[in-house]
PDB file of N, CA and C in Angstrom:
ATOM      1  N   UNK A   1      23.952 -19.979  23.865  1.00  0.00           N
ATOM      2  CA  UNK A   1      22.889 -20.700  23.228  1.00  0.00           C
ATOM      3  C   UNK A   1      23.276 -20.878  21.764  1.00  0.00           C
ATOM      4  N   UNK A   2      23.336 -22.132  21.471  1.00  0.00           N
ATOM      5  CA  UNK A   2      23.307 -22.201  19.885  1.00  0.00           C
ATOM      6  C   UNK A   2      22.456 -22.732  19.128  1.00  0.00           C
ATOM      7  N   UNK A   3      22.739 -22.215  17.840  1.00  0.00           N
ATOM      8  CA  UNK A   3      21.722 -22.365  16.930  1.00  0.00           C
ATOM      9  C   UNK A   3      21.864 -24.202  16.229  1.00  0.00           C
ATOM     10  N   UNK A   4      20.636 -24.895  16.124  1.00  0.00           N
ATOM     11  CA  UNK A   4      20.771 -25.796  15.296  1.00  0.00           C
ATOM     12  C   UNK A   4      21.405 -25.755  14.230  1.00  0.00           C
ATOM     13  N   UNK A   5      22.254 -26.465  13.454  1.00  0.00           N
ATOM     14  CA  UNK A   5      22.896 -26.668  12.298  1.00  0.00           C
ATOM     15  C   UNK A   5      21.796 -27.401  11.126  1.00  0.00           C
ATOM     16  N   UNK A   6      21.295 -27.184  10.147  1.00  0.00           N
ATOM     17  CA  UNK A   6      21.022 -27.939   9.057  1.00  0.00           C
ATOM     18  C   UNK A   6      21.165 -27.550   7.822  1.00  0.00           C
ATOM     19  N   UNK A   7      21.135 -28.393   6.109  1.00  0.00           N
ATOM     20  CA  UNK A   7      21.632 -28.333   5.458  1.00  0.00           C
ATOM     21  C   UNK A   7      20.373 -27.985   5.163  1.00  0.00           C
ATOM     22  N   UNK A   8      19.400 -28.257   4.722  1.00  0.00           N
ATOM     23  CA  UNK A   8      17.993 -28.015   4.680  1.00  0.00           C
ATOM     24  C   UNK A   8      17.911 -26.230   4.242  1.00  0.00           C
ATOM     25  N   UNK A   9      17.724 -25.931   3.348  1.00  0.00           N
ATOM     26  CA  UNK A   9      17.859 -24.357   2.894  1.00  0.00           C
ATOM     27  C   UNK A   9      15.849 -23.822   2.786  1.00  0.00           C
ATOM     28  N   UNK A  10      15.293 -25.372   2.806  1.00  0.00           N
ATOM     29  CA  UNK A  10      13.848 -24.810   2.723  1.00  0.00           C
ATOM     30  C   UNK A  10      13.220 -24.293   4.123  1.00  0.00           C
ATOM     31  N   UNK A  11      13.275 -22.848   4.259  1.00  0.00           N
ATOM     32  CA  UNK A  11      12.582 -21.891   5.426  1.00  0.00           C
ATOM     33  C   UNK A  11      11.149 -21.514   5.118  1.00  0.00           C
ATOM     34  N   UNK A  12      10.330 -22.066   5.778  1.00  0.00           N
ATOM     35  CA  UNK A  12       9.103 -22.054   5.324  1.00  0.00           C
ATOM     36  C   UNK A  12       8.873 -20.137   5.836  1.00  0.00           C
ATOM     37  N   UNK A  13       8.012 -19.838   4.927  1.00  0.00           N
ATOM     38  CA  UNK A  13       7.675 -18.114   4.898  1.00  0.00           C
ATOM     39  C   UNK A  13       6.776 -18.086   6.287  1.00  0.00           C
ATOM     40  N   UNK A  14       7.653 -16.317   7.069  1.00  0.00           N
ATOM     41  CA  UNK A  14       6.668 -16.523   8.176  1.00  0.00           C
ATOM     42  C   UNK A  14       5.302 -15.480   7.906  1.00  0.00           C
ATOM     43  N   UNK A  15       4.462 -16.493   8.576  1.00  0.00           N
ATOM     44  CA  UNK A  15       2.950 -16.178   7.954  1.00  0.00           C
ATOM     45  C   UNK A  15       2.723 -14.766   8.688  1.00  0.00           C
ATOM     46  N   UNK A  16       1.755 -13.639   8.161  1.00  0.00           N
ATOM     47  CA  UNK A  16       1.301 -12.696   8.730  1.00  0.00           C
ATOM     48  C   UNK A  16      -0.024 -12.672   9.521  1.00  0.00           C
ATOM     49  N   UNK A  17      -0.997 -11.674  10.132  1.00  0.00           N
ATOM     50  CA  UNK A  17      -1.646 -11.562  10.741  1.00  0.00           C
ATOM     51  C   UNK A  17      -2.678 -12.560  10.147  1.00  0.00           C
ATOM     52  N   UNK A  18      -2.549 -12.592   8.815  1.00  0.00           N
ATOM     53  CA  UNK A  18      -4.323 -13.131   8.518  1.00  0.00           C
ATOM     54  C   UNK A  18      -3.638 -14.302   7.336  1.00  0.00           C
ATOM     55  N   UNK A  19      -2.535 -14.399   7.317  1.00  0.00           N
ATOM     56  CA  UNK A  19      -2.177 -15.724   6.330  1.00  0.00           C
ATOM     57  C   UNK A  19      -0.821 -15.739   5.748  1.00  0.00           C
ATOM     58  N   UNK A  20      -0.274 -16.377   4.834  1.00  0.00           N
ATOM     59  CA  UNK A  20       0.966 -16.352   4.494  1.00  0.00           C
ATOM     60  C   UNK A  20       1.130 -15.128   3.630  1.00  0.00           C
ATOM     61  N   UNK A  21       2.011 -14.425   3.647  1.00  0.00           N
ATOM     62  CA  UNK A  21       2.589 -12.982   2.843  1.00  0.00           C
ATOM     63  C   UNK A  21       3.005 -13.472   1.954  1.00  0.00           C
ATOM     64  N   UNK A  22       2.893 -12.867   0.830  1.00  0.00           N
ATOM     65  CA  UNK A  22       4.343 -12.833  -0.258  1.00  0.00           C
ATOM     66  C   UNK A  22       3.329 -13.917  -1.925  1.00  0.00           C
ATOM     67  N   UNK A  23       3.634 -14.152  -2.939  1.00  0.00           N
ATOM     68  CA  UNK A  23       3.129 -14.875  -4.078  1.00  0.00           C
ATOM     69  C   UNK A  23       2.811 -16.174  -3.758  1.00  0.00           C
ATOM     70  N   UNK A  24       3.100 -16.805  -2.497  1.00  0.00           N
ATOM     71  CA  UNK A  24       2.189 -18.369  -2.438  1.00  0.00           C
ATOM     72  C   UNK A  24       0.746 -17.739  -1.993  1.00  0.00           C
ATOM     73  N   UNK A  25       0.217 -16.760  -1.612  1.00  0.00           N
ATOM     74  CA  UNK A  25      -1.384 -16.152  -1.408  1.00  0.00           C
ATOM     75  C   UNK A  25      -1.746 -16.079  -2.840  1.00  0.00           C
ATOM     76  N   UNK A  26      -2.941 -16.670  -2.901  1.00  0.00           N
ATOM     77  CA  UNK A  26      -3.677 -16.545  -4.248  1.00  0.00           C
ATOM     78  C   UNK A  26      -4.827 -16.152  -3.964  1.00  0.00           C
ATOM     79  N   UNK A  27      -5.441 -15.408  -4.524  1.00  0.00           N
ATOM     80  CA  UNK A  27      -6.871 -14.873  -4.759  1.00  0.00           C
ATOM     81  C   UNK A  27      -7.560 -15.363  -5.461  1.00  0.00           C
ATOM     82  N   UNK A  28      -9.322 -15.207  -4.940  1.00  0.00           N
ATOM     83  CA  UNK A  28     -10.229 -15.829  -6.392  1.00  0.00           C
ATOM     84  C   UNK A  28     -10.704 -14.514  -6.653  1.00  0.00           C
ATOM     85  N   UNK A  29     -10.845 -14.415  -7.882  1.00  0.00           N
ATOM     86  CA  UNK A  29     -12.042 -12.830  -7.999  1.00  0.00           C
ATOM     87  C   UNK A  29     -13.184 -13.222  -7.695  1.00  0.00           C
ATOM     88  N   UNK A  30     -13.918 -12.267  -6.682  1.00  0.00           N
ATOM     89  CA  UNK A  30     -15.139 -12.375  -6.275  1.00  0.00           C
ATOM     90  C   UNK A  30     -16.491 -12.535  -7.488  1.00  0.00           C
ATOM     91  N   UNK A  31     -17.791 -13.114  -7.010  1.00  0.00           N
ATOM     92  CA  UNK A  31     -18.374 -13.088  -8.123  1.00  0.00           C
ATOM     93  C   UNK A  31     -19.055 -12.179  -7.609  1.00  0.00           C
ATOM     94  N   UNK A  32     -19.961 -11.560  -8.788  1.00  0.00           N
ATOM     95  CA  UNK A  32     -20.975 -10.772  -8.800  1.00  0.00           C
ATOM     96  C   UNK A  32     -22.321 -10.690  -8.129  1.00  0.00           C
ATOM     97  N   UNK A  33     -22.654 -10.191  -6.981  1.00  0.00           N
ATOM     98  CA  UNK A  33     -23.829 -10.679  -6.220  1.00  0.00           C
ATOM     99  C   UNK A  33     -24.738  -9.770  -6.650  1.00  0.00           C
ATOM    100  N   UNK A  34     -25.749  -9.881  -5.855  1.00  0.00           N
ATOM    101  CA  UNK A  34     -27.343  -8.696  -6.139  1.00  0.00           C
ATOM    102  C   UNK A  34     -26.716  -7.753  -5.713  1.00  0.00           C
ATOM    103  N   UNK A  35     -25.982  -7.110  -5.431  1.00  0.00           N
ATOM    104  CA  UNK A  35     -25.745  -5.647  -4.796  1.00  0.00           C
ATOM    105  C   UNK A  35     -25.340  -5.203  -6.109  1.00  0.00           C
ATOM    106  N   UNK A  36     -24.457  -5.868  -6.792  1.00  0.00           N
ATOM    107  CA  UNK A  36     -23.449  -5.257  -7.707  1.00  0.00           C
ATOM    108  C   UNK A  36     -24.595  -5.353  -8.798  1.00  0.00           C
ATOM    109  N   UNK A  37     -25.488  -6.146  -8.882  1.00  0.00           N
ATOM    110  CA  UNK A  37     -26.524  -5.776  -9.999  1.00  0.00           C
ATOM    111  C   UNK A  37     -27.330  -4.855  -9.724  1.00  0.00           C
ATOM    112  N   UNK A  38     -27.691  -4.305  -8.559  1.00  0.00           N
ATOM    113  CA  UNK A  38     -28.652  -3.542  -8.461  1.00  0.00           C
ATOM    114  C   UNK A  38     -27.600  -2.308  -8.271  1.00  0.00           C
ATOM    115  N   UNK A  39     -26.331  -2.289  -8.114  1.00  0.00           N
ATOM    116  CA  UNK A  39     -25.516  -0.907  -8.270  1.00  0.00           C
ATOM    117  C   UNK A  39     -25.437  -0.434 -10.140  1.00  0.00           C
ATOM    118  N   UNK A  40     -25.549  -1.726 -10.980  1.00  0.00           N
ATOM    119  CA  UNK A  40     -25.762  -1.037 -12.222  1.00  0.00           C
ATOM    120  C   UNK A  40     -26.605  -1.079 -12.994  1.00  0.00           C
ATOM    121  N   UNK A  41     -28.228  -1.634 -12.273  1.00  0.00           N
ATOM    122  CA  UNK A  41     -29.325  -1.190 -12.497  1.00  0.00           C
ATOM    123  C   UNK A  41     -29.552   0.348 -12.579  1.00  0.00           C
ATOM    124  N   UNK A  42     -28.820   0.599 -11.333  1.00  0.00           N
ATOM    125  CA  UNK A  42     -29.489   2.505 -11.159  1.00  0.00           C
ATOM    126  C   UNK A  42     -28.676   3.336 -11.934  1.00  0.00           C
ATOM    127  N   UNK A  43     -27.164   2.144 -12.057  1.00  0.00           N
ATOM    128  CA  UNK A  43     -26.564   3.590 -13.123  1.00  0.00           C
ATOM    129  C   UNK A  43     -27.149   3.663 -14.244  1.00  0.00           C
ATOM    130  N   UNK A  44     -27.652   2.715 -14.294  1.00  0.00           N
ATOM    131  CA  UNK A  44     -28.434   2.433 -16.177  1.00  0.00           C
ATOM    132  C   UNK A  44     -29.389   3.432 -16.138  1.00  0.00           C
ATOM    133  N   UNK A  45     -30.076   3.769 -14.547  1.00  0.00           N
ATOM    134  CA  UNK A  45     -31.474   4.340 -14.677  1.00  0.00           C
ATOM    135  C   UNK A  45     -30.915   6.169 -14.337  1.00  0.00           C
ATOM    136  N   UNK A  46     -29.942   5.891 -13.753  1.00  0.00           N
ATOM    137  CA  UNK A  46     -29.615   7.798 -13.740  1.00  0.00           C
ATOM    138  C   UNK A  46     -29.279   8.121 -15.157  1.00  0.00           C
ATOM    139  N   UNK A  47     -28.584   7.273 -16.197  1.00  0.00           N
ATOM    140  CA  UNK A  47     -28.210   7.636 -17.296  1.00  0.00           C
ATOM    141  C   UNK A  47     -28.815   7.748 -18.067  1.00  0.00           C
ATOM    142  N   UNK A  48     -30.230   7.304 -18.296  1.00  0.00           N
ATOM    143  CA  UNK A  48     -31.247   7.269 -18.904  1.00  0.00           C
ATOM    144  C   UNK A  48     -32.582   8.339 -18.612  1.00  0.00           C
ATOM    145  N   UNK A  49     -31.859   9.171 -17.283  1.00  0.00           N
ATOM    146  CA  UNK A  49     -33.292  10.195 -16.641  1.00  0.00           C
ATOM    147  C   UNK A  49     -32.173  11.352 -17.027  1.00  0.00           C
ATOM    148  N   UNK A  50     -30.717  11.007 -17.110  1.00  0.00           N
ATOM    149  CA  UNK A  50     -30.248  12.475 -17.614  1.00  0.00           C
ATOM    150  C   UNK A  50     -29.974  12.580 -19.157  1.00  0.00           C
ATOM    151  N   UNK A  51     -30.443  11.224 -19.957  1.00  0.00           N
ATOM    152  CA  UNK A  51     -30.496  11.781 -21.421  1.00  0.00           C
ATOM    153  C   UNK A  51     -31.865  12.042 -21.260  1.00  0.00           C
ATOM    154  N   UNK A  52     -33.489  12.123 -20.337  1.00  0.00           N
ATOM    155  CA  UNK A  52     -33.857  12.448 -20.728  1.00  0.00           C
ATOM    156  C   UNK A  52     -34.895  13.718 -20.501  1.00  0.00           C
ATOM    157  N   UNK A  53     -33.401  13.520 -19.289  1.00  0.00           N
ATOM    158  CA  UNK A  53     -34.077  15.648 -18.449  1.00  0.00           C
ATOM    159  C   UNK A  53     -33.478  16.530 -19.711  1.00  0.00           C
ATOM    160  N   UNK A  54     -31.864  15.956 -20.817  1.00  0.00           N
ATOM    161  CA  UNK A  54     -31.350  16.928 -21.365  1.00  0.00           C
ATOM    162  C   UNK A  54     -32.572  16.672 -22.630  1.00  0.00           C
ATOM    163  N   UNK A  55     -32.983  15.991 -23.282  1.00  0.00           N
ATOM    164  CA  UNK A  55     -34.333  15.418 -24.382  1.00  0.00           C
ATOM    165  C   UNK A  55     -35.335  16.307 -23.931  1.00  0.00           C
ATOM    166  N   UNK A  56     -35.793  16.983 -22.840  1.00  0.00           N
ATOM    167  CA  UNK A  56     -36.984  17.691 -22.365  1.00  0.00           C
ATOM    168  C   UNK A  56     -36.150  18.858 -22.208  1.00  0.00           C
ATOM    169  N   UNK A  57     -35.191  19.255 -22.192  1.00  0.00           N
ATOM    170  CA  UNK A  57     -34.981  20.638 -21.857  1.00  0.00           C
ATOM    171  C   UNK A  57     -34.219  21.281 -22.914  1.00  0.00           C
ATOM    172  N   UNK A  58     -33.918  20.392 -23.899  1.00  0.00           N
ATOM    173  CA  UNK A  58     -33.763  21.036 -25.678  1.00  0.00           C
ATOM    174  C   UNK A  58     -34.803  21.265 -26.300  1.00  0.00           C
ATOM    175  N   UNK A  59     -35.884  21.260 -25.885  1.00  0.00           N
ATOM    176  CA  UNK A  59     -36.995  21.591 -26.725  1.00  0.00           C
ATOM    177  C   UNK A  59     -37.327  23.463 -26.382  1.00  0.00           C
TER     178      UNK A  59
END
């Protein structure tokens, strides 16, 4: 069995399970949804009940 001959050096990349591998994959950064606001709503609110459990327990 032989192989085709061509001069042609462009080998297109072979793709992986879920898309092409390697620096032609580009990413978008995700945006920010309600989860991620309401994940730093509460840190705002734990940080603010432990300056002020330590505010009540320096006295």
């Amino acid at each position: 069995m032989s192989l085709p001959s061509s001069t042609d050096n462009s080998v297109p990349e072979p793709a992986g399970p879920i898309g092409p591998v390697g620096p032609a994959r580009q990413f978008r950064k995700p945006r920010a949804d309600v989860y991620t606001v309401l994940l730093a709503v509460s840190l705002v609110a734990i940080i603010l009940a432990i300056v002020c459990l330590y505010l009540e327990m320096k006295d």
